[in-house]
N, C-alpha and C. Protein backbone atom coordinates (compact mmCIF):
# COMPACT_ATOMS: atom_id res chain seq x y z
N UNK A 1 21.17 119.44 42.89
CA UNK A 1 22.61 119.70 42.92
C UNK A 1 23.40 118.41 43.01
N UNK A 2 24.32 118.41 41.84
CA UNK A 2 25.29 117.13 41.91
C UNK A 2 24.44 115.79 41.46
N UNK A 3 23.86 115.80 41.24
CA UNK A 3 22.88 114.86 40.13
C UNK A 3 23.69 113.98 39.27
N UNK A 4 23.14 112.76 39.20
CA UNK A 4 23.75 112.66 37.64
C UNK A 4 24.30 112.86 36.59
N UNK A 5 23.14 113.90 36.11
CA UNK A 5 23.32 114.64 34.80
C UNK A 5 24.50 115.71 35.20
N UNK A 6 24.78 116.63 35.84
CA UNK A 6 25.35 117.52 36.05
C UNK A 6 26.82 117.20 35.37
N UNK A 7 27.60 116.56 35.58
CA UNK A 7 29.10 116.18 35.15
C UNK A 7 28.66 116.24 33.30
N UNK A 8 27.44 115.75 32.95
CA UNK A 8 27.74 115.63 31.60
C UNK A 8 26.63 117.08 30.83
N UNK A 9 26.17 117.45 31.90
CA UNK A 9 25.64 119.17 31.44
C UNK A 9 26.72 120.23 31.18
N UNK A 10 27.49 120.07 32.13
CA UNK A 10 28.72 120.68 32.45
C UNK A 10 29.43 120.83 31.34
N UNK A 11 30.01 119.65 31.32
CA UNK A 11 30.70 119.30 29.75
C UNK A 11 30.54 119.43 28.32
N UNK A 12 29.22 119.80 28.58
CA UNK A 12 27.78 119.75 26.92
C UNK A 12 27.43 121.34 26.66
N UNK A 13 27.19 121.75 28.15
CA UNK A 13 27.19 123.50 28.01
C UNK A 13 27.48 124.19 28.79
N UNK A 14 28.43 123.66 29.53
CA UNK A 14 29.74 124.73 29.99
C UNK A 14 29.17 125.64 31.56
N UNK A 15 30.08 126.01 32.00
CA UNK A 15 29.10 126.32 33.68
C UNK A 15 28.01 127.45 33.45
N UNK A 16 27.87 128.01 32.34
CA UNK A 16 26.62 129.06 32.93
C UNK A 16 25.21 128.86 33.05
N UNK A 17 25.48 127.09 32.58
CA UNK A 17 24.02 126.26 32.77
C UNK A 17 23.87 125.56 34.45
N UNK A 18 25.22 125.84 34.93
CA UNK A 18 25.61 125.77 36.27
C UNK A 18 24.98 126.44 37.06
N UNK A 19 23.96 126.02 38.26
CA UNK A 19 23.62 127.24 39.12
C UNK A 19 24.87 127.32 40.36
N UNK A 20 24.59 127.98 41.08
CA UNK A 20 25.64 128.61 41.85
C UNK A 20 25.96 126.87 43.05
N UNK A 21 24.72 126.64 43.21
CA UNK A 21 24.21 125.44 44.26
C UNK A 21 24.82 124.17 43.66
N UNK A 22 25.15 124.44 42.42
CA UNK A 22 25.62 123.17 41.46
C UNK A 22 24.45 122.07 40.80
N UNK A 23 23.46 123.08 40.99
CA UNK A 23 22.09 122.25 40.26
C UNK A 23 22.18 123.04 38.51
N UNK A 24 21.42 122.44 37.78
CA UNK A 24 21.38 123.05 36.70
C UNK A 24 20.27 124.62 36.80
N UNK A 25 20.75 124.90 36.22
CA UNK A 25 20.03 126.50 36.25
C UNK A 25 18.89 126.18 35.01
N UNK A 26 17.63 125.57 35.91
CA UNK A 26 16.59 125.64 34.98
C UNK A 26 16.07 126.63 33.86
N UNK A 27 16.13 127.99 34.58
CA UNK A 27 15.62 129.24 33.96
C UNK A 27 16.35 129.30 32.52
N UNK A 28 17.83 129.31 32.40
CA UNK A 28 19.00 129.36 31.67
C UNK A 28 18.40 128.49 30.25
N UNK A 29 18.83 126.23 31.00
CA UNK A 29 18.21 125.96 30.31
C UNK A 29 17.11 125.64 29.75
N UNK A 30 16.34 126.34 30.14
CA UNK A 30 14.58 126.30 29.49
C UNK A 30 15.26 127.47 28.30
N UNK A 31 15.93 128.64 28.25
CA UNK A 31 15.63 129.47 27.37
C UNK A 31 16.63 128.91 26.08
N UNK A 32 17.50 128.55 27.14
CA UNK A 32 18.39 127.85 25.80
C UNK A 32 17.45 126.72 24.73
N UNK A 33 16.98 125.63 25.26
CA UNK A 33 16.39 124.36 24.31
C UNK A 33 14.76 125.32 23.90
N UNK A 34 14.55 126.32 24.16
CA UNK A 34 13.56 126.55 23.45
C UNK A 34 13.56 127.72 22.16
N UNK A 35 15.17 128.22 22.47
CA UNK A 35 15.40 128.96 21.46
C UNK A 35 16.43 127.97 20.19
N UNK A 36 16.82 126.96 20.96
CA UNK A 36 17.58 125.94 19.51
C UNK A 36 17.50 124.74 20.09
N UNK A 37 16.63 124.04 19.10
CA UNK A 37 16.15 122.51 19.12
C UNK A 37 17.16 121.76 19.04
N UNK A 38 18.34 122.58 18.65
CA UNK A 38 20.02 121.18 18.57
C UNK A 38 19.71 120.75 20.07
N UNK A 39 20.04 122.01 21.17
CA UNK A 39 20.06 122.15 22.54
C UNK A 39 19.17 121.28 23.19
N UNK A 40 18.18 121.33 22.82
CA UNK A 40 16.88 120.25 23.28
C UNK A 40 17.27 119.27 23.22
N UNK A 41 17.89 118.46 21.92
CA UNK A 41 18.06 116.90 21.23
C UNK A 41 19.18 116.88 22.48
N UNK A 42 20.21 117.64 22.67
CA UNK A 42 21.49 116.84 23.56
C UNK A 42 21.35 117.37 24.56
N UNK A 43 20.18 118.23 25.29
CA UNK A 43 20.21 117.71 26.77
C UNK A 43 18.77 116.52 26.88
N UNK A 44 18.04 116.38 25.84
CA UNK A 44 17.67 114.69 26.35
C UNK A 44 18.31 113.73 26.25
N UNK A 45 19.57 113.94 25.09
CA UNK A 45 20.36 112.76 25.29
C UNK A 45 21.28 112.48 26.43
N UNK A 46 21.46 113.39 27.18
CA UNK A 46 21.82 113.61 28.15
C UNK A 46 20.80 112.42 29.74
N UNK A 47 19.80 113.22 29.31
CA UNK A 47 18.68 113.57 30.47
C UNK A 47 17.95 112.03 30.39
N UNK A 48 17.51 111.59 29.20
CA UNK A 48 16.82 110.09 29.00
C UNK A 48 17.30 109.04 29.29
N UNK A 49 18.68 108.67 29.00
CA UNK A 49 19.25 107.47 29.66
C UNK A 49 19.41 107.17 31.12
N UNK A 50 19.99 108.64 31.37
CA UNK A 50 19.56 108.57 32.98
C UNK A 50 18.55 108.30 33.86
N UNK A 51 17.79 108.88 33.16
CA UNK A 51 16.35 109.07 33.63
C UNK A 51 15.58 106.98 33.80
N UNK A 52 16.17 106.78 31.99
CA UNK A 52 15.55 105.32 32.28
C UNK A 52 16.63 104.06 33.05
N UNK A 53 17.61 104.61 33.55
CA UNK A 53 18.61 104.36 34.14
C UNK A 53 17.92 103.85 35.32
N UNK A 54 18.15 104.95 36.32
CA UNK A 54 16.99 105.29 37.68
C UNK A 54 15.96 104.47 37.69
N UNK A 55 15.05 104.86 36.92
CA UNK A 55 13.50 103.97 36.47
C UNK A 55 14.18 102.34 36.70
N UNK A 56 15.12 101.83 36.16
CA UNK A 56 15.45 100.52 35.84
C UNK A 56 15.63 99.97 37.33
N UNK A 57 17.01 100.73 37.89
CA UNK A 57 16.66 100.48 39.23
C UNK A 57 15.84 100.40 40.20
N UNK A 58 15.30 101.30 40.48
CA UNK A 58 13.82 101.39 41.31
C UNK A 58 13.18 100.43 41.11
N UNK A 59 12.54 99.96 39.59
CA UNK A 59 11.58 99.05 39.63
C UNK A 59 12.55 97.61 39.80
N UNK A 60 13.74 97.44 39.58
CA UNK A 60 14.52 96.24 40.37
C UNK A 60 14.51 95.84 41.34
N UNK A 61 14.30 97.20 42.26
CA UNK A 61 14.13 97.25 43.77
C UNK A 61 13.06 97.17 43.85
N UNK A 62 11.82 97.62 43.49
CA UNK A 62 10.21 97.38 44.52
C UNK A 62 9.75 95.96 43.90
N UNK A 63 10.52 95.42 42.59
CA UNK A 63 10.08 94.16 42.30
C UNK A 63 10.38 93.07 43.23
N UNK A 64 11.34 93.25 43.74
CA UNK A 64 12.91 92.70 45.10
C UNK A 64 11.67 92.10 45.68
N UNK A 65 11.23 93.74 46.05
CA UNK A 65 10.98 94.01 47.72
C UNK A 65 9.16 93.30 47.64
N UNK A 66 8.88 92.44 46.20
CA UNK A 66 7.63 91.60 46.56
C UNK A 66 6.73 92.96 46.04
N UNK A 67 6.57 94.16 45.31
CA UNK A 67 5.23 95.07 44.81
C UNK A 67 5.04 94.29 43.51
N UNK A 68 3.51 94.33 43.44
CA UNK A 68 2.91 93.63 42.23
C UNK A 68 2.66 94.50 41.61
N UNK A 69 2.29 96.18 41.71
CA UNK A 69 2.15 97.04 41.24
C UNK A 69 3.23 98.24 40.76
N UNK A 70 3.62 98.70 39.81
CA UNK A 70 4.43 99.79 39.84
C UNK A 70 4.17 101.15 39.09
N UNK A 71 4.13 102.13 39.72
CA UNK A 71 3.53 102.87 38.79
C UNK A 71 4.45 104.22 38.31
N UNK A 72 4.20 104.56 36.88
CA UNK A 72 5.47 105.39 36.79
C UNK A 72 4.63 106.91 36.80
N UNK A 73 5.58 108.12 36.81
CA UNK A 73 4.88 108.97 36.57
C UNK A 73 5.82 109.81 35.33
N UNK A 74 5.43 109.81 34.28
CA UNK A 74 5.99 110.33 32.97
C UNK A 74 5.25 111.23 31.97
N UNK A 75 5.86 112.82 32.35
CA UNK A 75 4.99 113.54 32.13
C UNK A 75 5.36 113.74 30.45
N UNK A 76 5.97 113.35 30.11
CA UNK A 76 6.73 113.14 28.19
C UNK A 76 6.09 111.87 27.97
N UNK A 77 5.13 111.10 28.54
CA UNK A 77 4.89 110.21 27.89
C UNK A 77 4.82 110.01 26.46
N UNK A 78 3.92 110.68 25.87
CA UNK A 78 3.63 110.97 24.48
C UNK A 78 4.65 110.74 23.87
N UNK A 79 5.14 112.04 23.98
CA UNK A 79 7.05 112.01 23.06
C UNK A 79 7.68 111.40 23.08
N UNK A 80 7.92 110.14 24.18
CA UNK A 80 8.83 108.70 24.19
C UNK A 80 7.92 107.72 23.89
N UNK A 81 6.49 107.69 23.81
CA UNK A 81 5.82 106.23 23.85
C UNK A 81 6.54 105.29 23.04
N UNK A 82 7.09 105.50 22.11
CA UNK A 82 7.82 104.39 21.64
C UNK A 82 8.78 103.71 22.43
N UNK A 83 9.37 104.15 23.59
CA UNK A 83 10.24 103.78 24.37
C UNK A 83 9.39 103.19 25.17
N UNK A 84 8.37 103.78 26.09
CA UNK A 84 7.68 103.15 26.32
C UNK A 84 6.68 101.83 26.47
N UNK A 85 6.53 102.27 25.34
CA UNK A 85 4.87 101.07 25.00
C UNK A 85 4.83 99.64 25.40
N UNK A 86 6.27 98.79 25.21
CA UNK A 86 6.51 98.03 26.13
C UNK A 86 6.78 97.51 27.50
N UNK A 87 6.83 98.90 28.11
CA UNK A 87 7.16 98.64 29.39
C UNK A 87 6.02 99.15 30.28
N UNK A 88 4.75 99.25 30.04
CA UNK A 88 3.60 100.11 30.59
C UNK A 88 2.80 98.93 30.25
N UNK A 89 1.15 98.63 30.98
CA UNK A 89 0.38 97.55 30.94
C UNK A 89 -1.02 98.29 30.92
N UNK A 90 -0.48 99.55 31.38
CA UNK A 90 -1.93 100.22 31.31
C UNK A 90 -1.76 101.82 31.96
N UNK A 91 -2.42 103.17 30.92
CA UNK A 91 -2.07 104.45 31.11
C UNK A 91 -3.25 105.02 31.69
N UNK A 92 -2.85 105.59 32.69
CA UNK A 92 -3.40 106.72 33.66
C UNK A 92 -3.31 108.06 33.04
N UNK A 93 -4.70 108.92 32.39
CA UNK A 93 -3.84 110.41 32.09
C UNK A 93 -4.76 111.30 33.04
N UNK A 94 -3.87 111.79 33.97
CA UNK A 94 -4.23 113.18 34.70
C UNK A 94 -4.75 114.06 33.70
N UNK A 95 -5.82 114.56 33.89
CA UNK A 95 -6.16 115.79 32.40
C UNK A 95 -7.08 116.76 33.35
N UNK A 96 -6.85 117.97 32.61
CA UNK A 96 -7.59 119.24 32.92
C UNK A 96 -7.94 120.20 31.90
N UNK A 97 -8.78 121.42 31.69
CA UNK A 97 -8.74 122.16 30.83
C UNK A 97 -6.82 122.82 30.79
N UNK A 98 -6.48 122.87 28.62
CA UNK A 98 -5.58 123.48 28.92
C UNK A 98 -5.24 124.86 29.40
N UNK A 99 -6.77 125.79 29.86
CA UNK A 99 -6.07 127.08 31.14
C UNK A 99 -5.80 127.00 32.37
N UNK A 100 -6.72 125.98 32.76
CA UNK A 100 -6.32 125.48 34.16
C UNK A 100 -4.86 124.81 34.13
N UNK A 101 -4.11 124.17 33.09
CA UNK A 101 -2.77 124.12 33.12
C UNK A 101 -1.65 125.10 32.96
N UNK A 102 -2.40 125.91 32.32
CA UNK A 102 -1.50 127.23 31.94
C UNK A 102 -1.53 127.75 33.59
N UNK A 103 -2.48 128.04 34.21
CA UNK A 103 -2.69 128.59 35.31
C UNK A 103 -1.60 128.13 36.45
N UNK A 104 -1.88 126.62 36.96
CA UNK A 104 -1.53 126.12 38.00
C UNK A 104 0.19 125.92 37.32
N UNK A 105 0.89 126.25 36.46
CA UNK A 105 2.40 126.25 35.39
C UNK A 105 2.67 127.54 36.10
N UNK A 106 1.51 128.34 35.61
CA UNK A 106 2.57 129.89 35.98
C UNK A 106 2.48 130.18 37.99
N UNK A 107 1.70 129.72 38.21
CA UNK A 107 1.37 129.47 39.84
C UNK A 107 2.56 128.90 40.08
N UNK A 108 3.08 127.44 39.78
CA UNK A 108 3.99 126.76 40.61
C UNK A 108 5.07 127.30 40.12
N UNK A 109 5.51 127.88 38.81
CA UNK A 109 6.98 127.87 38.27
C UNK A 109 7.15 129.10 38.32
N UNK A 110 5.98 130.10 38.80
CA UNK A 110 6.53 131.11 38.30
C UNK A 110 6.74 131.95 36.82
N UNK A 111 6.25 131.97 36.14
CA UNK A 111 6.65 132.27 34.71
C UNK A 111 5.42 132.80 34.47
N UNK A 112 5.82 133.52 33.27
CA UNK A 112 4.52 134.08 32.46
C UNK A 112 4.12 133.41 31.92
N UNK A 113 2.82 133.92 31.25
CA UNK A 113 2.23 132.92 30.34
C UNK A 113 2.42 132.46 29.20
N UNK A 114 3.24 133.91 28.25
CA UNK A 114 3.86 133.52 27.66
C UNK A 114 4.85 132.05 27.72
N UNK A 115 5.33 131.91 28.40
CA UNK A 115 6.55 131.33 28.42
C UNK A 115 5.78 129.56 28.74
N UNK A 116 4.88 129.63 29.63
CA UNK A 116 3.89 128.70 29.43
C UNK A 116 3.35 127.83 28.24
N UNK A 117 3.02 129.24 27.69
CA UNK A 117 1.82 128.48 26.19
C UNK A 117 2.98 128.31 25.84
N UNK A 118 4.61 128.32 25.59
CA UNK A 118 5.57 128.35 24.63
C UNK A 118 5.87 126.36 25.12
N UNK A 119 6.33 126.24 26.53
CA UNK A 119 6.33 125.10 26.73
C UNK A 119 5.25 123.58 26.12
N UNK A 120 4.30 124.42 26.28
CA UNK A 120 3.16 123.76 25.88
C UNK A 120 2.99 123.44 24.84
N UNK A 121 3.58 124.41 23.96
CA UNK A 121 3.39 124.44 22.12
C UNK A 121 4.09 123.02 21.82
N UNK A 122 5.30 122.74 22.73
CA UNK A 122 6.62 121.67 22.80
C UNK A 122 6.25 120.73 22.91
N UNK A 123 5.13 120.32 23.53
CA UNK A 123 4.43 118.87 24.37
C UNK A 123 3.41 118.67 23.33
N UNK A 124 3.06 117.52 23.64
CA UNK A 124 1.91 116.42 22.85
C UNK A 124 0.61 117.37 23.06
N UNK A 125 -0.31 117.06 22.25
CA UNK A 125 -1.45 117.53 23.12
C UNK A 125 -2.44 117.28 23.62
N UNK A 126 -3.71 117.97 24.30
CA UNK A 126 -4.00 117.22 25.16
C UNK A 126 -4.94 116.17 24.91
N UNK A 127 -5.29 116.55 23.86
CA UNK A 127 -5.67 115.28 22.26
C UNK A 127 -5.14 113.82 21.98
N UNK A 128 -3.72 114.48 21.81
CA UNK A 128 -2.93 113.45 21.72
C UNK A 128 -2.67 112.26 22.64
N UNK A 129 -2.59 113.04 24.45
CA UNK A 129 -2.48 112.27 25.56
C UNK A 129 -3.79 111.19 25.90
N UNK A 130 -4.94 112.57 25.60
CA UNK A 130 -6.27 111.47 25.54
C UNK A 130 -6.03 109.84 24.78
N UNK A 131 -5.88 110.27 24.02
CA UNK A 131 -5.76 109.18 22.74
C UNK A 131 -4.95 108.02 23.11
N UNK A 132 -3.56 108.15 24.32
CA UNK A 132 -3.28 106.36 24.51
C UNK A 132 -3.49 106.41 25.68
N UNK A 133 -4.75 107.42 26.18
CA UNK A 133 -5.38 106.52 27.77
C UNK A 133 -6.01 105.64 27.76
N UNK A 134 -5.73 104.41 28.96
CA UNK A 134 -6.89 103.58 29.26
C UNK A 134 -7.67 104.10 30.34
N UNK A 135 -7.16 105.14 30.87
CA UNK A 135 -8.23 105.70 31.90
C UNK A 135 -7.85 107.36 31.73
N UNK A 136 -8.91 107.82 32.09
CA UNK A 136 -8.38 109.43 32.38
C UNK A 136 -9.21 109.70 33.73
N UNK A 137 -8.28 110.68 34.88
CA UNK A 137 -9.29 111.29 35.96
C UNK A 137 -8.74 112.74 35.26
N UNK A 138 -10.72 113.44 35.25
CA UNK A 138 -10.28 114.54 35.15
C UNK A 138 -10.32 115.56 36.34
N UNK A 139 -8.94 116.13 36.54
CA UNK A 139 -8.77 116.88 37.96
C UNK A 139 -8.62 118.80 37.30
N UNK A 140 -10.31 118.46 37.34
CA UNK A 140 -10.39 119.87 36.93
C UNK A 140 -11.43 120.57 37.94
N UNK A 141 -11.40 121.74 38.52
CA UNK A 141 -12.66 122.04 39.28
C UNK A 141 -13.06 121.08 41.02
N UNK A 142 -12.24 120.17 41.14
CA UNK A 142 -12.19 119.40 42.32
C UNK A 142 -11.53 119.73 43.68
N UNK A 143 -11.79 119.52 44.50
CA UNK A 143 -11.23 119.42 45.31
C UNK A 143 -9.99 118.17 45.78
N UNK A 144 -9.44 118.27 47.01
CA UNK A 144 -8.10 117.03 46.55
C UNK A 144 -8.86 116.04 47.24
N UNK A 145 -9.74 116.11 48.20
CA UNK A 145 -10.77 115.14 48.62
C UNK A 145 -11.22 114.53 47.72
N UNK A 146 -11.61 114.67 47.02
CA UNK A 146 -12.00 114.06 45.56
C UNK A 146 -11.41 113.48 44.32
N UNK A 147 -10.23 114.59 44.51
CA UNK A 147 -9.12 113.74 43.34
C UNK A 147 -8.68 112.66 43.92
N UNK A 148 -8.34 112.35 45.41
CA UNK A 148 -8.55 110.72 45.73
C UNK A 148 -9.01 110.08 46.13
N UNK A 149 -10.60 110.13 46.06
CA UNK A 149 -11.39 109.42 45.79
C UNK A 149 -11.13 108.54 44.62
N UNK A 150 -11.07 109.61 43.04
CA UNK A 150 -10.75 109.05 41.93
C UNK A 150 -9.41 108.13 41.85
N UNK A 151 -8.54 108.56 42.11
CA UNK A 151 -7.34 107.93 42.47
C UNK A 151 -7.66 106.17 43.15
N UNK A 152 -8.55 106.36 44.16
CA UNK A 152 -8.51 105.33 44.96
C UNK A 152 -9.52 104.00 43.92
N UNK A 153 -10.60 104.65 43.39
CA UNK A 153 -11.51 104.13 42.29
C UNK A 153 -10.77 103.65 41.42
N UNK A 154 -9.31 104.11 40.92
CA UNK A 154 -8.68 103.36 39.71
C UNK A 154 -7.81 102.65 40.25
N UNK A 155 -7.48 102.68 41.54
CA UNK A 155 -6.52 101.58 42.69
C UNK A 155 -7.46 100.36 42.45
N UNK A 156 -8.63 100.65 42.68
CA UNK A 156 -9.65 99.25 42.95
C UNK A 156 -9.46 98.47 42.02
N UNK A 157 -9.47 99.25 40.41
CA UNK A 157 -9.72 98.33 39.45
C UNK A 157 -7.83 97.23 39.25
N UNK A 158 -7.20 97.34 39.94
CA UNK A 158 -6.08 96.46 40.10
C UNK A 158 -6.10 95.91 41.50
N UNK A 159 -7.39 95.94 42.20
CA UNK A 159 -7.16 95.08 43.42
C UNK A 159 -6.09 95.56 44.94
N UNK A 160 -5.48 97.40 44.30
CA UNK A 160 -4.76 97.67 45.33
C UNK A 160 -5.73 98.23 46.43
C-alpha cells in the first residue's frame, strides 16, 4: 500500500486496480495483463524502472556500507537478461520439477491450477532458466536443512 508504483497504476488503470488498503489489487491485475498483453507491456513499464530504481539504490547503499557481495533475487530474470547481463557476475537458478512449482504457486497464492499453468505459460522456461545458469541448487524433494546446506556450499565458492 502506497508504493511507488501506485500513483502511476492509478493513473494507467484507474481505481478498480486499487485495493481498498491502497495496494494494487493483485487478483484484478493478474486477470487484466493476462487477458491483454497491451496491459502487461504498461504495467512493466510502469513496474521495471522502479523496480531497477530501488535495486540501484540498495546496491549504492550495501556498496557504502563496505559488502563485497551482492546478491539479487530476480524471478523475470530470463525476460530482462538483456537488462541484466551486465550487471550480474554470476547466476544462481533455484530449480524444481515444474509440478512441484505448480504445487507450492497454488499452496502460497492460492489459485487454481489453472491459473498457475496460465502464469507459467508467460515465463521463460525451465529450459530456458537452466541455460544462463552458472550454478543450479535443485530444491526439489529436500528438506530446508538441506536447502542450506546447498546455499551455504555456493556461499563457499565466493569465500562468504
Amino acid at each position: 500500500p502506497g508504493g511507488r508504483a501506485i500513483p502511476a497504476i492509478l493513473a494507467q488503470f484507474g481505481e478498480k486496480l486499487i485495493a481498498p488498503d491502497g495496494a494494487m489489487d493483485r487478483d484484478a491485475m493478474r486477470a487484466l495483463v493476462f487477458s491483454n498483453p497491451q496491459s502487461k507491456r504498461l504495467l512493466e513499464a510502469i513496474i521495471h524502472p522502479l523496480v531497477g530504481q530501488v535495486l540501484q539504490e540498495q546496491s549504492s547503499a550495501a556498496t557504502s556500507a563496505g559488502h563485497a557481495c551482492l546478491v539479487y533475487d530476480i524471478p523475470l530474470l530470463v525476460e530482462s537478461w538483456e537488462r541484466w547481463r551486465s550487471q550480474v557476475d554470476w547466476v544462481c537458478v533455484v530449480d524444481c520439477e515444474v509440478e512441484t512449482q505448480i504445487q507450492r504457486v497454488m499452496a502460497r497464492n492460492v489459485l487454481s491450477r489453472h491459473d498457475v499453468e496460465q502464469i507459467i505459460s508467460q515465463q521463460a522456461s525451465r529450459q530456458q532458466r537452466l541455460a544462463i545458469a552458472d550454478t543450479v541448487i535443485f530444491n526439489d524433494g529436500i528438506d530446508l536443512a538441506h536447502l542450506e546446506h546447498l546455499v551455504h556450499e555456493m556461499m563457499a565458492r565466493f569465500g562468504l
